[in-house]
Protein backbone atom coordinates (compact mmCIF):
# COMPACT_ATOMS: atom_id res chain seq x y z
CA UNK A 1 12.77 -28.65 -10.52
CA UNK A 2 12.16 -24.85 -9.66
CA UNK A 3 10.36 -24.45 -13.04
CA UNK A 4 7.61 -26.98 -12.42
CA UNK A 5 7.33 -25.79 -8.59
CA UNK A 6 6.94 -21.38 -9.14
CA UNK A 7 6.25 -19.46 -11.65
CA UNK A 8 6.73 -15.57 -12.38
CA UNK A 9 4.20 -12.89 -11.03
CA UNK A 10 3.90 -9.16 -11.70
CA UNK A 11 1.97 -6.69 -10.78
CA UNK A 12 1.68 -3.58 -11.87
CA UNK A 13 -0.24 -0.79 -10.44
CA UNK A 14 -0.95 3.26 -11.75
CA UNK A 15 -2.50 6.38 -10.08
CA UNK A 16 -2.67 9.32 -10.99
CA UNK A 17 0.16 11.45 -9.03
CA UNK A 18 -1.97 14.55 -9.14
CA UNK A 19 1.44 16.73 -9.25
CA UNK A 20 2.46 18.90 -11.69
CA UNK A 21 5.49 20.31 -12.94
CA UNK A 22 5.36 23.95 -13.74
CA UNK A 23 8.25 25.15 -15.96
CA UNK A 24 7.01 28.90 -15.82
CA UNK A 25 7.12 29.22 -12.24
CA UNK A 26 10.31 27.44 -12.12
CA UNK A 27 11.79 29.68 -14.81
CA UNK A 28 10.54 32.77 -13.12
CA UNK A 29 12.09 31.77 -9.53
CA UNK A 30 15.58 30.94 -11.05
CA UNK A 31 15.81 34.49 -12.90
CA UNK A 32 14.58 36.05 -9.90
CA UNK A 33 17.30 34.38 -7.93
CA UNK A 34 19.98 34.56 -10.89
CA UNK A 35 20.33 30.97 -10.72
CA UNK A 36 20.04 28.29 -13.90
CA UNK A 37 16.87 27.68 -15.27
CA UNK A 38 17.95 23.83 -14.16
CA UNK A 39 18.84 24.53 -10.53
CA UNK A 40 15.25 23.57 -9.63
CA UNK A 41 12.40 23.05 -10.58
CA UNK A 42 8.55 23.86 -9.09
CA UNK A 43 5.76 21.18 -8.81
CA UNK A 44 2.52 22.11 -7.98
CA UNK A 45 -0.01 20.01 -5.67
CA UNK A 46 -3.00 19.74 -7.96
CA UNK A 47 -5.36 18.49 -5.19
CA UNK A 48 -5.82 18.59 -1.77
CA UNK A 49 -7.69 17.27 0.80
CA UNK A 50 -8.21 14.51 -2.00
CA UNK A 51 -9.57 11.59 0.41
CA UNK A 52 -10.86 9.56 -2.50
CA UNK A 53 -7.09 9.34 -4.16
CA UNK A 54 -5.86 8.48 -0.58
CA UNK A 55 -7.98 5.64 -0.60
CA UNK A 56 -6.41 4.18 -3.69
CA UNK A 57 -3.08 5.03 -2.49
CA UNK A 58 -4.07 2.90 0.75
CA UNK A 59 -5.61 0.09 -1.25
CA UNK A 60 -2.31 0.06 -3.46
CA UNK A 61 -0.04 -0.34 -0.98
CA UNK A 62 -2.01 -3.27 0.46
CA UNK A 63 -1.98 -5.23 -3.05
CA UNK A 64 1.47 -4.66 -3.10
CA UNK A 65 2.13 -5.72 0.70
CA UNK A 66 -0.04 -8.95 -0.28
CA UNK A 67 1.81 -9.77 -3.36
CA UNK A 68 5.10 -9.50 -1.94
CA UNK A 69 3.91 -11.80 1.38
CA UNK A 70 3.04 -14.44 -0.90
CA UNK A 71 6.55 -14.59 -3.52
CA UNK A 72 9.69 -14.21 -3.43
CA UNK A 73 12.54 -12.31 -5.05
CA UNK A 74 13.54 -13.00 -8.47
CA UNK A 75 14.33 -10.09 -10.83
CA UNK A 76 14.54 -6.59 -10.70
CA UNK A 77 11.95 -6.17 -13.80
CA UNK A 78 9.58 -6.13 -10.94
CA UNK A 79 8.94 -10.15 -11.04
CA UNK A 80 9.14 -12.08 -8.09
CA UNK A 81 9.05 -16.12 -7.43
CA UNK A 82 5.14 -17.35 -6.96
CA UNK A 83 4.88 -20.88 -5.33
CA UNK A 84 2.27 -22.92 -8.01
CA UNK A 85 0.56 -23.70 -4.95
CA UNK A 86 -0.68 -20.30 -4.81
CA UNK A 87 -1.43 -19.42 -7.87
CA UNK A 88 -5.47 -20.32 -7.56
CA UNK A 89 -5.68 -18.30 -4.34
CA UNK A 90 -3.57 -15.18 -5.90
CA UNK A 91 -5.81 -14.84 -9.21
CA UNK A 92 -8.65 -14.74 -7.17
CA UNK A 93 -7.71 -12.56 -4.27
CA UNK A 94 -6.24 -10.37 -7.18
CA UNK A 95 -9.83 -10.24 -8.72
CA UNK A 96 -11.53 -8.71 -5.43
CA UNK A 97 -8.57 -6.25 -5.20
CA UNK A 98 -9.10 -5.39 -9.07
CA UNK A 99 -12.97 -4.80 -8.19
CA UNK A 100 -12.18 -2.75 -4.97
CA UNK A 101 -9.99 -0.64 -7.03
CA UNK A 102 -12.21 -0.14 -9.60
CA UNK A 103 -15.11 0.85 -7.64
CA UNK A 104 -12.35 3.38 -5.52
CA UNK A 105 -11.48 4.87 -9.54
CA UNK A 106 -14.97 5.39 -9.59
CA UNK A 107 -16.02 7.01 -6.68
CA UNK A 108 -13.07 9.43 -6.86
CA UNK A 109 -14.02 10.59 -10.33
CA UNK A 110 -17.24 11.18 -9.51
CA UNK A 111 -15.89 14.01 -6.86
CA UNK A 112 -13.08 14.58 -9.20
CA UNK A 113 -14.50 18.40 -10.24
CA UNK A 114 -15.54 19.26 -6.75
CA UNK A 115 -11.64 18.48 -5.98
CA UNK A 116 -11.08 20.98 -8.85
CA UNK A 117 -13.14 23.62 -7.77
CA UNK A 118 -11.68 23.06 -3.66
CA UNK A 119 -8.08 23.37 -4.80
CA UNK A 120 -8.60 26.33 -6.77
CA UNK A 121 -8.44 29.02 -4.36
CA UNK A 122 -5.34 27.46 -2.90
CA UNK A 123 -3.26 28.09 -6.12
CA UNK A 124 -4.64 31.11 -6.79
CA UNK A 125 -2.94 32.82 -9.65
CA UNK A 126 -1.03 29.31 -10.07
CA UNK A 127 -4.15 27.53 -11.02
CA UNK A 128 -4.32 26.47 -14.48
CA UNK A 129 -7.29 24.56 -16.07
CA UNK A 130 -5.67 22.84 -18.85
CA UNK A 131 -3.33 21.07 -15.86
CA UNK A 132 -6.33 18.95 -15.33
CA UNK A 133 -7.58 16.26 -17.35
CA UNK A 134 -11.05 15.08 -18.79
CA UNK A 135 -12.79 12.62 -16.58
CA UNK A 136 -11.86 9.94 -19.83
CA UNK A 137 -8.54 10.98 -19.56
CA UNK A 138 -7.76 10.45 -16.17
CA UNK A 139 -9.96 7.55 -15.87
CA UNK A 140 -6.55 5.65 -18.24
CA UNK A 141 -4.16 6.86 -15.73
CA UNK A 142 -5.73 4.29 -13.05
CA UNK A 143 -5.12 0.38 -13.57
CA UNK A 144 -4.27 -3.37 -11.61
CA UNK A 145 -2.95 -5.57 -13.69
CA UNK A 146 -0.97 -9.06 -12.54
CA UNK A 147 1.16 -10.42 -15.25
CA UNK A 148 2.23 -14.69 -14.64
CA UNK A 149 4.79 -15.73 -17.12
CA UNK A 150 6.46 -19.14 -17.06
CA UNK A 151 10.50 -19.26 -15.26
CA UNK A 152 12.67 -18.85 -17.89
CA UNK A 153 14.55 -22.21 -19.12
CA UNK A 154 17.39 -23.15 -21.49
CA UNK A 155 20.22 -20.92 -20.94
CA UNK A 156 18.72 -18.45 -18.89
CA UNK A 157 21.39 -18.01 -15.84
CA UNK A 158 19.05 -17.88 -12.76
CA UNK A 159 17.89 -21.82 -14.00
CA UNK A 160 21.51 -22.90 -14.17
CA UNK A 161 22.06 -22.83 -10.52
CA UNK A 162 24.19 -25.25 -8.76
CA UNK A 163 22.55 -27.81 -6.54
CA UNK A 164 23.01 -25.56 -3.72
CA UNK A 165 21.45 -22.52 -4.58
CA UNK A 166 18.54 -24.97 -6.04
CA UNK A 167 18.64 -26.19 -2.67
CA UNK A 168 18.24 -23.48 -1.20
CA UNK A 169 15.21 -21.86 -3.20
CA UNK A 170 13.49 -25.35 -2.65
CA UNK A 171 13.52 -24.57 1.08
CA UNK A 172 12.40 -20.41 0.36
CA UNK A 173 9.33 -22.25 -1.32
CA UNK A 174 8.64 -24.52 1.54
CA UNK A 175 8.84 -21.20 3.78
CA UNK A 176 6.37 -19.71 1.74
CA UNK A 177 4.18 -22.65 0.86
CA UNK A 178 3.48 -22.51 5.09
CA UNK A 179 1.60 -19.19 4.49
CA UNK A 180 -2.05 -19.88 3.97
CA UNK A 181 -3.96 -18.23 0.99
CA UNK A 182 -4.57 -15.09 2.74
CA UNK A 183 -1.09 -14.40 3.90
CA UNK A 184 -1.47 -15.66 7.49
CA UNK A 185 1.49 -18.17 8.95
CA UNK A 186 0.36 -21.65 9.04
CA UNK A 187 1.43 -23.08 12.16
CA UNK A 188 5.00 -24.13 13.14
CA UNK A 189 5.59 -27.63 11.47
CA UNK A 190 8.50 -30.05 12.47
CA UNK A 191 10.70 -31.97 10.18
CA UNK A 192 12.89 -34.48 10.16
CA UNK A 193 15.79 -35.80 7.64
CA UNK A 194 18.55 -38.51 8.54
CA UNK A 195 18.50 -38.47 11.89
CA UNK A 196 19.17 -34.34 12.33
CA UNK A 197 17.43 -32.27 14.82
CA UNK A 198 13.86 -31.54 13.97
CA UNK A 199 13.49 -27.86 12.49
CA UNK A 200 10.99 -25.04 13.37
CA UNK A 201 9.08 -22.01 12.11
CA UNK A 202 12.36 -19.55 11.65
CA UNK A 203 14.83 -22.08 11.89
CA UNK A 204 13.58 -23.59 7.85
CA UNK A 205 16.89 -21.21 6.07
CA UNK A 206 18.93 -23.99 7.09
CA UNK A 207 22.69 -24.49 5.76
CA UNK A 208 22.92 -26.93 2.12
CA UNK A 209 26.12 -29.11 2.94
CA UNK A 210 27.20 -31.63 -0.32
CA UNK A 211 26.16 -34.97 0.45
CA UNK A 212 28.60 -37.77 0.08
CA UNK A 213 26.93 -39.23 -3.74
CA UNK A 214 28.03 -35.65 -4.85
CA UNK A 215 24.68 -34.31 -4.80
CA UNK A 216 23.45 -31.62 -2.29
CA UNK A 217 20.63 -31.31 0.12
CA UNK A 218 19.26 -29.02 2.64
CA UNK A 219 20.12 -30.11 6.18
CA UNK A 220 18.41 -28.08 8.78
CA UNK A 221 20.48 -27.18 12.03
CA UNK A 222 19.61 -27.96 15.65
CA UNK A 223 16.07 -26.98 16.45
CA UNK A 224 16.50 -23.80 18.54
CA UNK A 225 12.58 -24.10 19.36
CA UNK A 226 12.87 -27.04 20.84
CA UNK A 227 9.72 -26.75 23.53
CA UNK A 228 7.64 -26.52 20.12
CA UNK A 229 8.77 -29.83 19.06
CA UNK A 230 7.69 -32.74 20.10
CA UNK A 231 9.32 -35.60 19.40
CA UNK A 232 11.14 -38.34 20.89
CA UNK A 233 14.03 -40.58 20.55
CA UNK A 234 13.98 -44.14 18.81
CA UNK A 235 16.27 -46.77 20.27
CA UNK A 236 18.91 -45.53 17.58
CA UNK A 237 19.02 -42.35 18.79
CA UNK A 238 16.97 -40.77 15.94
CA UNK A 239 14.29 -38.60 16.74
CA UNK A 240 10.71 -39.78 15.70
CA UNK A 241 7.70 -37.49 16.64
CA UNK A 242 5.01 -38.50 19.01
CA UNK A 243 2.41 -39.50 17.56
């Protein structure tokens, strides 16, 4: 079953956007203009040059590029489909990215005024202290945090699937379960199932056709890769790999 094969992930990242909107400004261009006070509004850039923030924008978008390598869609709450066989190596590549972003929170509050004090020519007479907040403050706007939660059973709709679209999870799983911990592509593996051509790398979303006992199974098509298989025929006209 799905639910003793995957389980839910999360994760959920914050940073500081460093953007603020100014209502004033915003108020002052729409009466200069005649326009409504809602036909725009102003938001100001409250650093620049920032290279510290960057950096945890970079480091963000690589946890997110990781986590979404390694699962697979599931819900639009922002949970996706984690193979249990990756589970170990998730938590603790999750761990190093948690310390990397820690250390990056660090580093940019420490430069955090001298960002203050560089911006603050730039806005000129649009600069306003109280935009910016404490050190302590800021330091809560910043957090990783992966979230694993059990696939939902009992009613829940996405469990009562028919025997195809079971089947055809099951074989999204074995795609991902051919990625190695670190998100590289195993190498191409060949399978075989009654007698049907063996199946390659890409070729895995294979059609689910009902099988004659009324249940349904995954049968792959023809191998388009065939000078990566190697295989053989049996006297019955079945494949068999080489050994």
């Amino acid at each position: 079953m799905i639910t003793e094969r995957a389980m839910l992930a999360a994760v959920h990242i914050s940073i500081w956007t460093a953007v603020k909107h100014d209502r004033k400004v915003s108020r002052d261009v729409a009466d200069q203009h005649g326009a409504h006070q809602a036909a725009g509004r102003y938001n100001k850039q409250l650093l620049r040059g920032a290279d510290k923030l960057d950096e945890l924008r970079t480091l963000a978008g690589q946890i997110r590029q990781y986590f979404y390598r390694i699962t697979l869609p599931w819900s639009d709450e922002g949970f996706r489909l984690l193979p249990s066989d990756f589970y170990f190596g998730l938590m603790a590549r999750m761990r190093e990215f948690e310390a990397s972003f820690e250390q990056g929170v660090e580093s940019f509050l420490a430069v955090y005024p001298q960002y203050i004090d560089q911006v603050r020519p730039d806005l000129n007479g649009l600069f306003r202290e109280e935009d910016y907040p404490t050190v302590d403050k800021l330091r809560e706007k910043f957090g990783v945090k992966l979230e694993i939660l059990p696939i939902p059973q009992g009613n829940d709709f996405r469990v009562q699937m028919s025997a195809e679209e079971q089947a055809r999870v099951a074989l999204d799983l074995a795609g991902h379960q051919r990625l190695r911990p670190g998100g590289d592509i195993a190498p191409p593996q060949c399978h075989w199932r009654r007698g049907v051509e063996p199946l390659c790398g890409a070729d895995q979303a294979a059609a689910v056709q009902p099988l004659g006992s009324g249940s349904q199974e995954a049968r792959p098509p023809a191998c388009r890769n065939s000078d990566r298989c190697r295989g053989d025929r049996r006297s019955d006209g079945r494949l068999a790999p080489w050994s």
